[in-house]
Protein backbone atom coordinates (compact mmCIF):
# COMPACT_ATOMS: atom_id res chain seq x y z
CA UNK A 1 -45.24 -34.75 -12.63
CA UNK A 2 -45.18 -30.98 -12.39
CA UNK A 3 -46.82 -28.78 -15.01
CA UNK A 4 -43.88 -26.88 -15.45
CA UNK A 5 -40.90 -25.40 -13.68
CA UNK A 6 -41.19 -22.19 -12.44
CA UNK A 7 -38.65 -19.84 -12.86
CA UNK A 8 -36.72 -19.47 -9.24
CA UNK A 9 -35.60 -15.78 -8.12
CA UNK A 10 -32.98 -15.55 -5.47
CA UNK A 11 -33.80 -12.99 -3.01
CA UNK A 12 -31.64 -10.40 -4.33
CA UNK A 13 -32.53 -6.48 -4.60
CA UNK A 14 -30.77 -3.64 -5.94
CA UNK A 15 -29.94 -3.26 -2.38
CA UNK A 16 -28.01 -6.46 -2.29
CA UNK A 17 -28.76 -9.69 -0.46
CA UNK A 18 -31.87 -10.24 1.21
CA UNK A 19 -31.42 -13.41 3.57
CA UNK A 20 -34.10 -15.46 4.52
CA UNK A 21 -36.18 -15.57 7.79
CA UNK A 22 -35.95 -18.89 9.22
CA UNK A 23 -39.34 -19.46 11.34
CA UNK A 24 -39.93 -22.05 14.51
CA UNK A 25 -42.28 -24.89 13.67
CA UNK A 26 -45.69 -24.06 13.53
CA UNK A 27 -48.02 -26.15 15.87
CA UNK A 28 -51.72 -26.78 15.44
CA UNK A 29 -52.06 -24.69 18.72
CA UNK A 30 -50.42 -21.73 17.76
CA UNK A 31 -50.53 -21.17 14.02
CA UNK A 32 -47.23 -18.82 13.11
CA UNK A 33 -48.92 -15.86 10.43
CA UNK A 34 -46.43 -14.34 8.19
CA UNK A 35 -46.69 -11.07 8.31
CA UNK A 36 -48.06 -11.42 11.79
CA UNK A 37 -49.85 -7.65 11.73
CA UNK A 38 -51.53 -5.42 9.35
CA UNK A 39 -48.85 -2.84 10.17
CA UNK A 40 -45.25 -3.25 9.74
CA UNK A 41 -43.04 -1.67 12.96
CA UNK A 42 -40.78 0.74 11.89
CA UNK A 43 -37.82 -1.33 12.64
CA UNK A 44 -39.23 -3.99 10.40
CA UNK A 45 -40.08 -2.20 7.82
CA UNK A 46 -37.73 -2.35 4.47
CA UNK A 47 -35.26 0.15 3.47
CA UNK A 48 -33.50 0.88 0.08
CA UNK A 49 -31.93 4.02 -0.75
CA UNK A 50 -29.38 4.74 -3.75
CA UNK A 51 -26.90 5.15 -1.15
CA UNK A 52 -26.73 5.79 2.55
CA UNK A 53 -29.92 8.16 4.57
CA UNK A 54 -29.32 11.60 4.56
CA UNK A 55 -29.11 12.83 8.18
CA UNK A 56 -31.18 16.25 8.54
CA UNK A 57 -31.80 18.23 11.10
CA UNK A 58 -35.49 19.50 11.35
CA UNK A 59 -34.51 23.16 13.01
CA UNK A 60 -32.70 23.82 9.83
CA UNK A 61 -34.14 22.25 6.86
CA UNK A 62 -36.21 23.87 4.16
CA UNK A 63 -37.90 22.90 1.08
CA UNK A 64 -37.91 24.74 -1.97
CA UNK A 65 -40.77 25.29 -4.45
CA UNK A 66 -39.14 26.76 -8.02
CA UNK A 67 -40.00 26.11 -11.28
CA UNK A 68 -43.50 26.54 -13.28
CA UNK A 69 -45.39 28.47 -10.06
CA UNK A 70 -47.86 31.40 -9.96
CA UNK A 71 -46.70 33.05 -6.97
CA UNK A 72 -42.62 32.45 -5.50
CA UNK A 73 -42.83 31.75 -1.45
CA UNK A 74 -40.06 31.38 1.34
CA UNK A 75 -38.93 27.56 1.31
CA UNK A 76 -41.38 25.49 3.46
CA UNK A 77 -40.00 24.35 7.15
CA UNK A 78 -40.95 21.68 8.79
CA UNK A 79 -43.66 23.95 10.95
CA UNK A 80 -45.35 25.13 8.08
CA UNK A 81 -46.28 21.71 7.42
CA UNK A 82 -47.31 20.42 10.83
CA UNK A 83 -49.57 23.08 10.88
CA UNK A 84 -51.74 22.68 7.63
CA UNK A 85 -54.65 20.41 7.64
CA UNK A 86 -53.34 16.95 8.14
CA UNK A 87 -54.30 13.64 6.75
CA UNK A 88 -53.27 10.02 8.20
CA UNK A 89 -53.62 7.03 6.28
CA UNK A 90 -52.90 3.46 5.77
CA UNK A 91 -50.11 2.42 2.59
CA UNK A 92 -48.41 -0.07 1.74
CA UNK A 93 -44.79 0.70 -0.53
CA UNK A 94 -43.28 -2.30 -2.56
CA UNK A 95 -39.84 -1.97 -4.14
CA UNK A 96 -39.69 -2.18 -8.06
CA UNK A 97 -36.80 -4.05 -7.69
CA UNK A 98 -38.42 -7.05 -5.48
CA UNK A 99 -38.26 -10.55 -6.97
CA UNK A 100 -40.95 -12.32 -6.54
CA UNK A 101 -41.95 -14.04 -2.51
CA UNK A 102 -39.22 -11.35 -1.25
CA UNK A 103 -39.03 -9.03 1.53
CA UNK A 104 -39.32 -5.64 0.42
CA UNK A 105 -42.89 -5.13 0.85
CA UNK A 106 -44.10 -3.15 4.14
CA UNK A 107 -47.58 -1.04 5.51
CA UNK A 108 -47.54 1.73 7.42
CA UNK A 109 -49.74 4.22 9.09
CA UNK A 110 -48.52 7.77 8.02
CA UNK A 111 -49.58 11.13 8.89
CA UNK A 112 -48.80 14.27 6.60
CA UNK A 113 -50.52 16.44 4.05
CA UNK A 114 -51.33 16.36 0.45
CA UNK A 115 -49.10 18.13 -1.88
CA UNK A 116 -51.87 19.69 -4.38
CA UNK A 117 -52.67 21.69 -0.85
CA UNK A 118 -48.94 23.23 -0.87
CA UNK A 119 -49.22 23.16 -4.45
CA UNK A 120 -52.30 25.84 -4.57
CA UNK A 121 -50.44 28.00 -2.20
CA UNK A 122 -47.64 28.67 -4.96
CA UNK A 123 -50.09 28.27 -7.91
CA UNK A 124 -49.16 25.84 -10.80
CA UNK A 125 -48.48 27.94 -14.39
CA UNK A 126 -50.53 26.11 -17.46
CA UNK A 127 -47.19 24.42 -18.47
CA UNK A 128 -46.40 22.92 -15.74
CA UNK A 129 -46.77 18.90 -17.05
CA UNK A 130 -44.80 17.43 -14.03
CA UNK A 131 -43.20 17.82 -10.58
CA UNK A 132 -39.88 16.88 -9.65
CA UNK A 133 -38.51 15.98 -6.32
CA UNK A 134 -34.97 16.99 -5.39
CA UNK A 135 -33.59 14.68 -2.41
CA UNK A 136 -30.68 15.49 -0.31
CA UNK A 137 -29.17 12.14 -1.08
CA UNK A 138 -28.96 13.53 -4.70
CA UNK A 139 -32.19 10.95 -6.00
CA UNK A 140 -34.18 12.93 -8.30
CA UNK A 141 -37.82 11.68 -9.58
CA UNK A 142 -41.09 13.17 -11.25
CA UNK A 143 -44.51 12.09 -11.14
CA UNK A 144 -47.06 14.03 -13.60
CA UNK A 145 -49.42 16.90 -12.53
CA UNK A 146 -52.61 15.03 -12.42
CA UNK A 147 -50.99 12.14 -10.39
CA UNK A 148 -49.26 15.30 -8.30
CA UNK A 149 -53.02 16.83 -7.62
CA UNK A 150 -54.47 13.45 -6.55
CA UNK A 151 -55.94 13.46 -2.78
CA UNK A 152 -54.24 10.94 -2.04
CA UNK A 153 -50.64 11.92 -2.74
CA UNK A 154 -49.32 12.70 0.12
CA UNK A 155 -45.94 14.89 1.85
CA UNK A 156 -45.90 12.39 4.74
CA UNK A 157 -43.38 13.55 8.09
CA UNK A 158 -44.68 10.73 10.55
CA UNK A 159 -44.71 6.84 10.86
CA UNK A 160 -46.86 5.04 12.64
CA UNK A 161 -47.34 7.59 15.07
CA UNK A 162 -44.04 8.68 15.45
CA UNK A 163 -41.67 11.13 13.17
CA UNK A 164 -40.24 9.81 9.91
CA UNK A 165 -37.14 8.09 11.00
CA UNK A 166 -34.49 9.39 9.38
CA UNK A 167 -34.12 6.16 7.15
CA UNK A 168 -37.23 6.50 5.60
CA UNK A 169 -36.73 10.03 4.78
CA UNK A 170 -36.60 12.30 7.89
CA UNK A 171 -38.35 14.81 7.33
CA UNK A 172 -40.66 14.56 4.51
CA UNK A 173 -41.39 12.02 2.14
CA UNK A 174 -44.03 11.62 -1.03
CA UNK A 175 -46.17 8.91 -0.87
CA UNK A 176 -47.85 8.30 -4.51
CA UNK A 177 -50.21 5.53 -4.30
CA UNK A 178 -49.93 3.03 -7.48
CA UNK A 179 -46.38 3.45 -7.56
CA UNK A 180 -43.39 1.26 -6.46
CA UNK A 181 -40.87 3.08 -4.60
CA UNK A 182 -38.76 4.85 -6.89
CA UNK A 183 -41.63 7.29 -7.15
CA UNK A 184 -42.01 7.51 -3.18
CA UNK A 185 -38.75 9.44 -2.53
CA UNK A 186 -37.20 10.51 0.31
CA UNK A 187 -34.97 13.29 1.97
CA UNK A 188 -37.26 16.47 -0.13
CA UNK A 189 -35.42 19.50 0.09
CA UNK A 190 -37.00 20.13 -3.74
CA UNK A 191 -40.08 20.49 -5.50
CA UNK A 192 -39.59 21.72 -8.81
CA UNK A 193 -42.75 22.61 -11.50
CA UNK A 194 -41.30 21.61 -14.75
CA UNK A 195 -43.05 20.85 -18.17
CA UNK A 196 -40.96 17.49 -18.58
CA UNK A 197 -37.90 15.70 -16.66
CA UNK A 198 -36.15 12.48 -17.10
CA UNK A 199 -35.82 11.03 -13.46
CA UNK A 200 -32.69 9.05 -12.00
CA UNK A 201 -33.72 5.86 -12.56
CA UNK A 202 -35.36 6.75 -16.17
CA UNK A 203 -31.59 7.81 -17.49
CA UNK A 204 -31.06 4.02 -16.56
CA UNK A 205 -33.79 2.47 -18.68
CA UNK A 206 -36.17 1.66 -15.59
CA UNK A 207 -39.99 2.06 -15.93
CA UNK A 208 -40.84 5.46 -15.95
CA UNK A 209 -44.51 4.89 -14.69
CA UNK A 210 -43.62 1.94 -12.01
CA UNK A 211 -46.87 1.47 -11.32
CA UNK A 212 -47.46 -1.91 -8.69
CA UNK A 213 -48.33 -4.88 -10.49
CA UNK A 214 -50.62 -7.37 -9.05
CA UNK A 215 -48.36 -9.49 -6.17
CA UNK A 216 -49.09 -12.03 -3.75
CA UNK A 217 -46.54 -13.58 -1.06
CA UNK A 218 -46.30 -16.41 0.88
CA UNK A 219 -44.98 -16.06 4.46
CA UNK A 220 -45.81 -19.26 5.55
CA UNK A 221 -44.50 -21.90 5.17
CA UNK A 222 -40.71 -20.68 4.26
CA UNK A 223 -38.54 -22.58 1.87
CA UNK A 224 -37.35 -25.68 2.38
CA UNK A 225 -39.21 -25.89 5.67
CA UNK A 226 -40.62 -29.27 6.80
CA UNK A 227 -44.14 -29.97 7.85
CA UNK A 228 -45.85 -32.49 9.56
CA UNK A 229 -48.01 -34.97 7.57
CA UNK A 230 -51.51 -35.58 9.35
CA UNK A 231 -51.68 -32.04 11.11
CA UNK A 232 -53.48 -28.91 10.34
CA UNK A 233 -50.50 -26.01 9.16
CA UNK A 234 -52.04 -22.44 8.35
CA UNK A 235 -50.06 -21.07 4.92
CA UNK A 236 -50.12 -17.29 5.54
CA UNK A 237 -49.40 -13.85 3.20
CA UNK A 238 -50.14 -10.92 1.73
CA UNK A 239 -51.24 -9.66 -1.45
CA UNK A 240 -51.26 -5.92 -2.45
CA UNK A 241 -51.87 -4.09 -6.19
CA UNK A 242 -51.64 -0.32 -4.66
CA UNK A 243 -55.70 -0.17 -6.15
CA UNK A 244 -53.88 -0.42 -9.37
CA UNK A 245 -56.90 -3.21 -10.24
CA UNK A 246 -59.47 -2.16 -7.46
CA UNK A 247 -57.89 -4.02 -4.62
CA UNK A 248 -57.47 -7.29 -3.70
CA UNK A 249 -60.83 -9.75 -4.59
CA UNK A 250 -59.24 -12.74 -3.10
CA UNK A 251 -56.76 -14.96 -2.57
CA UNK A 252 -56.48 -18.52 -3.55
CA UNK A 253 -53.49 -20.89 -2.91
CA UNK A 254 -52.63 -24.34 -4.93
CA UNK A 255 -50.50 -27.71 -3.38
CA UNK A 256 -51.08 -30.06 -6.75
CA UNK A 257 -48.74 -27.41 -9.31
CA UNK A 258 -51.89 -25.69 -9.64
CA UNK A 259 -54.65 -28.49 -11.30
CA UNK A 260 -57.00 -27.13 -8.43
CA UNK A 261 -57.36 -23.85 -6.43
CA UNK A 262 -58.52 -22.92 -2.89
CA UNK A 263 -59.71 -20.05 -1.41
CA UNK A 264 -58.00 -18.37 1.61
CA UNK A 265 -59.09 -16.34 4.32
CA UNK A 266 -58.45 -12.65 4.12
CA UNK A 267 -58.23 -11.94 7.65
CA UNK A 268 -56.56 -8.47 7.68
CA UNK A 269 -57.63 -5.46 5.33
CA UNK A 270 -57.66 -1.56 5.00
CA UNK A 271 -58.36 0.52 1.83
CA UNK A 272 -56.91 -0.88 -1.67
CA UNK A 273 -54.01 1.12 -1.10
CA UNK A 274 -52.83 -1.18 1.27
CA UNK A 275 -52.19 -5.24 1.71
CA UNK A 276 -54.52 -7.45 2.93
CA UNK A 277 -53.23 -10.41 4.86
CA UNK A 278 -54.56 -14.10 4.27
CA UNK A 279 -54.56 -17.54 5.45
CA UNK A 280 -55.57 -21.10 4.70
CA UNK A 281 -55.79 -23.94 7.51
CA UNK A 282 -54.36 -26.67 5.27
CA UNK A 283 -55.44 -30.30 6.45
CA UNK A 284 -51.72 -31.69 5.09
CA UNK A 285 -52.32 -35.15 4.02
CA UNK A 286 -50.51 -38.39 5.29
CA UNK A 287 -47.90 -38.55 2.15
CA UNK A 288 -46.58 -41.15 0.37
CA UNK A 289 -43.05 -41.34 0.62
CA UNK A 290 -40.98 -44.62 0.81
CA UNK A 291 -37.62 -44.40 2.95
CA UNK A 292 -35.22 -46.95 2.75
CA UNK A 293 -34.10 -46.81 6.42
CA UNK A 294 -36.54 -47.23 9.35
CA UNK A 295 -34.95 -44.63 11.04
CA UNK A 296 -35.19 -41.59 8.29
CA UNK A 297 -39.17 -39.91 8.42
CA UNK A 298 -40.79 -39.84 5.40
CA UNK A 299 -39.97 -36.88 3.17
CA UNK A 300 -42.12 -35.87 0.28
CA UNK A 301 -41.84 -32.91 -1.79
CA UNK A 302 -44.40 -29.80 -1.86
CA UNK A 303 -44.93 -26.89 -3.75
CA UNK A 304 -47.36 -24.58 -2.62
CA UNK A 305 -48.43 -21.75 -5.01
CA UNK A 306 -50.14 -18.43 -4.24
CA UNK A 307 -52.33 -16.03 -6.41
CA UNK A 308 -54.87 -12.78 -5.94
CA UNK A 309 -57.46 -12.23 -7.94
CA UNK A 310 -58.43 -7.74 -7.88
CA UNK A 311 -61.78 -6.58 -8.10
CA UNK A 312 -61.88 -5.80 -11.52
CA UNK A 313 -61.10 -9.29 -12.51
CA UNK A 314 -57.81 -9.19 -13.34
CA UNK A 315 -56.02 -12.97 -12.34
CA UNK A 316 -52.34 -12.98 -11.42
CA UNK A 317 -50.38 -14.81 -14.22
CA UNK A 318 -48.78 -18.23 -13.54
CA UNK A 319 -45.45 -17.40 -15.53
CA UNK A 320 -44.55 -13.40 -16.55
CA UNK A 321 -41.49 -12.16 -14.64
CA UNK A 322 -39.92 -9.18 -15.93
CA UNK A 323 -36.18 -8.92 -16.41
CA UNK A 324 -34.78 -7.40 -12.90
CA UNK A 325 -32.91 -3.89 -12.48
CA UNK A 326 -29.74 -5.86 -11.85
CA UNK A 327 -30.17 -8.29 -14.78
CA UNK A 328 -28.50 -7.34 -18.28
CA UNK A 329 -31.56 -5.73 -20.11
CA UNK A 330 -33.00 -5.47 -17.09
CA UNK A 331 -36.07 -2.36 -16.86
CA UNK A 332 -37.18 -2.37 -13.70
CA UNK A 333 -40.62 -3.06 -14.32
CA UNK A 334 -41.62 -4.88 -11.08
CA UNK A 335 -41.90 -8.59 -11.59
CA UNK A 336 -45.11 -10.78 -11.92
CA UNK A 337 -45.93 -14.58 -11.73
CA UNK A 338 -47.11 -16.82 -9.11
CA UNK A 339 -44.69 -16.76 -5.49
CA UNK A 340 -44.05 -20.71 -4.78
CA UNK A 341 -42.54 -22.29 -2.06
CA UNK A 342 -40.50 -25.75 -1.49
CA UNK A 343 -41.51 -27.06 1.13
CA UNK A 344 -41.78 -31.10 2.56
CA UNK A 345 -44.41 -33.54 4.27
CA UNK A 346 -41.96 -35.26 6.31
CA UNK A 347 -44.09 -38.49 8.53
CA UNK A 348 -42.63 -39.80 11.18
């Protein structure tokens, strides 16, 4: 008997659907790893916007810096930027709105510069508590000063070695590490100094800190997907807490509804700011399902649970999923628990 039922998310975003990726059959040869690379291709990588991209056009767009500054300057092109010291960097953005196991969780290598470098050259007046991003698709959002002066916190205008594609926010985009992606926007054609603001999604009742909670995924196997009893299948993933808990510790997955616990591999990592990747060679037993027809394999059902442990201690929760964006009530906190798949031993 299971210790419980856990509480099944469909794959749905404030995006809309998300369908799922049906993969071949792994063989013992050639283990399938899901996600396959530490970096996500551009094309892969997920988008969500509040509407459709803005298109700009580099040549003409500028970026304003008003509010609660020392010294007024000309709005900031695109060359200004490329030519101040630049900074490249690993990150991984989750959506807020992602329920658990889902898809909208991508790493990137981006290239830009931090904003406390612009920030210096305008000068930030002692009342300045905040900044606020304007976007040209009319998303506004504020992250506070400190968070704003971080090294880390980046104006980012290329992807993985190429420039931002216009989906993920042509030409400049913030990245602010700890945060889900309501507080990475896109399309800046604003920064604003202000002592307070109450953001887009903040006038809805969302989370107005967002910061990452501790997540793990399970790529492999998908759901529903049938594996063969007596062979060696490699369950694959990623886990990620944006160094909201020092990074990733490791990685342990569960096939008895969690009575016992076994370490996987971490085979891919970068700073805590990004995922690491993981694996486990499971030796899948024999099974012992009873079909009534000689013809019909043996089916018997699996769940197979995931969780990360972070290097300050702190253990993923078996049950504590937050009430989604596009639930009544719903916050958009991000949402927690344990990511379990269906799977089945099938023997032949």
């Amino acid at each position: 008997m299971k210790r419980r039922t856990f509480i099944k998310l469909s794959a749905m975003s404030t995006a809309g659907m998300v369908l799922p990726i049906q993969l071949e059959a792994q063989t013992e040869k050639a283990p399938l790893l899901k996600p396959s690379t530490l970096i996500t291709p551009n094309a892969d990588f997920y988008i969500l916007q509040i509407g459709d991209p803005a298109v700009l056009d580099a040549a003409t767009w500028r970026m304003a810096l008003t509010g609660l500054i020392e010294k007024p300057m000309p709005p900031v092109r695109l060359a200004d930027l490329t030519a101040m010291e630049s900074v490249t960097a690993m990150r991984t953005l989750k959506c807020i709105g992602d329920p658990i196991g889902t898809e909208q969780m991508s790493n990137a290598m981006w290239k830009g510069v931090r904003l406390r470098d612009l920030l210096q050259k305008t000068g930030v007046k002692a009342e300045a508590k905040v900044v606020v991003f304007r976007c040209a698709d009319g998303y506004h959002t504020a992250i506070p000063m400190e968070d704003a002066m971080r090294e880390e916190t980046l104006l980012v205008y290329e992807m993985n070695g190429e420039p931002l594609p216009t989906e993920h926010g042509f030409p400049i985009r913030l990245l602010n590490p700890g945060h889900y992606g309501t507080k990475n926007p896109k399309w800046i054609v604003n920064i604003q100094l202000a002592a307070a603001h109450e953001s887009y999604w903040e006038k809805r009742g969302w989370d107005p800190v967002a910061n990452v909670k501790l997540a793990t995924v399970i790529g492999t196997p998908s759901e529903g997907e049938e594996i063969r009893a007596g062979t060696t299948y490699t369950v694959s993933g990623a886990a990620f807490d944006a160094g909201n808990h020092g990074g990733i510790k490791k990685v342990e997955v569960s096939v008895d509804y969690g009575q016992t616990w076994t370490e996987a591999e971490i085979w891919a990592k970068d700073t805590p700011l990004a995922w690491v990747l993981w694996k486990w060679n499971w030796q899948v037993p024999q099974g012992t399902a009873i079909s009534n027809s000689q013809t019909t394999p043996k089916r018997e059902p699996v769940e197979i649970y995931a969780r990360a442990t972070a290097n300050n201690g702190v253990v993923q929760d078996e049950i504590g999923i937050e009430a989604e964006p596009q639930e009544p009530g719903g916050r958009g906190v991000g949402a927690t628990g344990y990511h379990t798949i269906d799977a089945a031993i099938v023997a032949l």
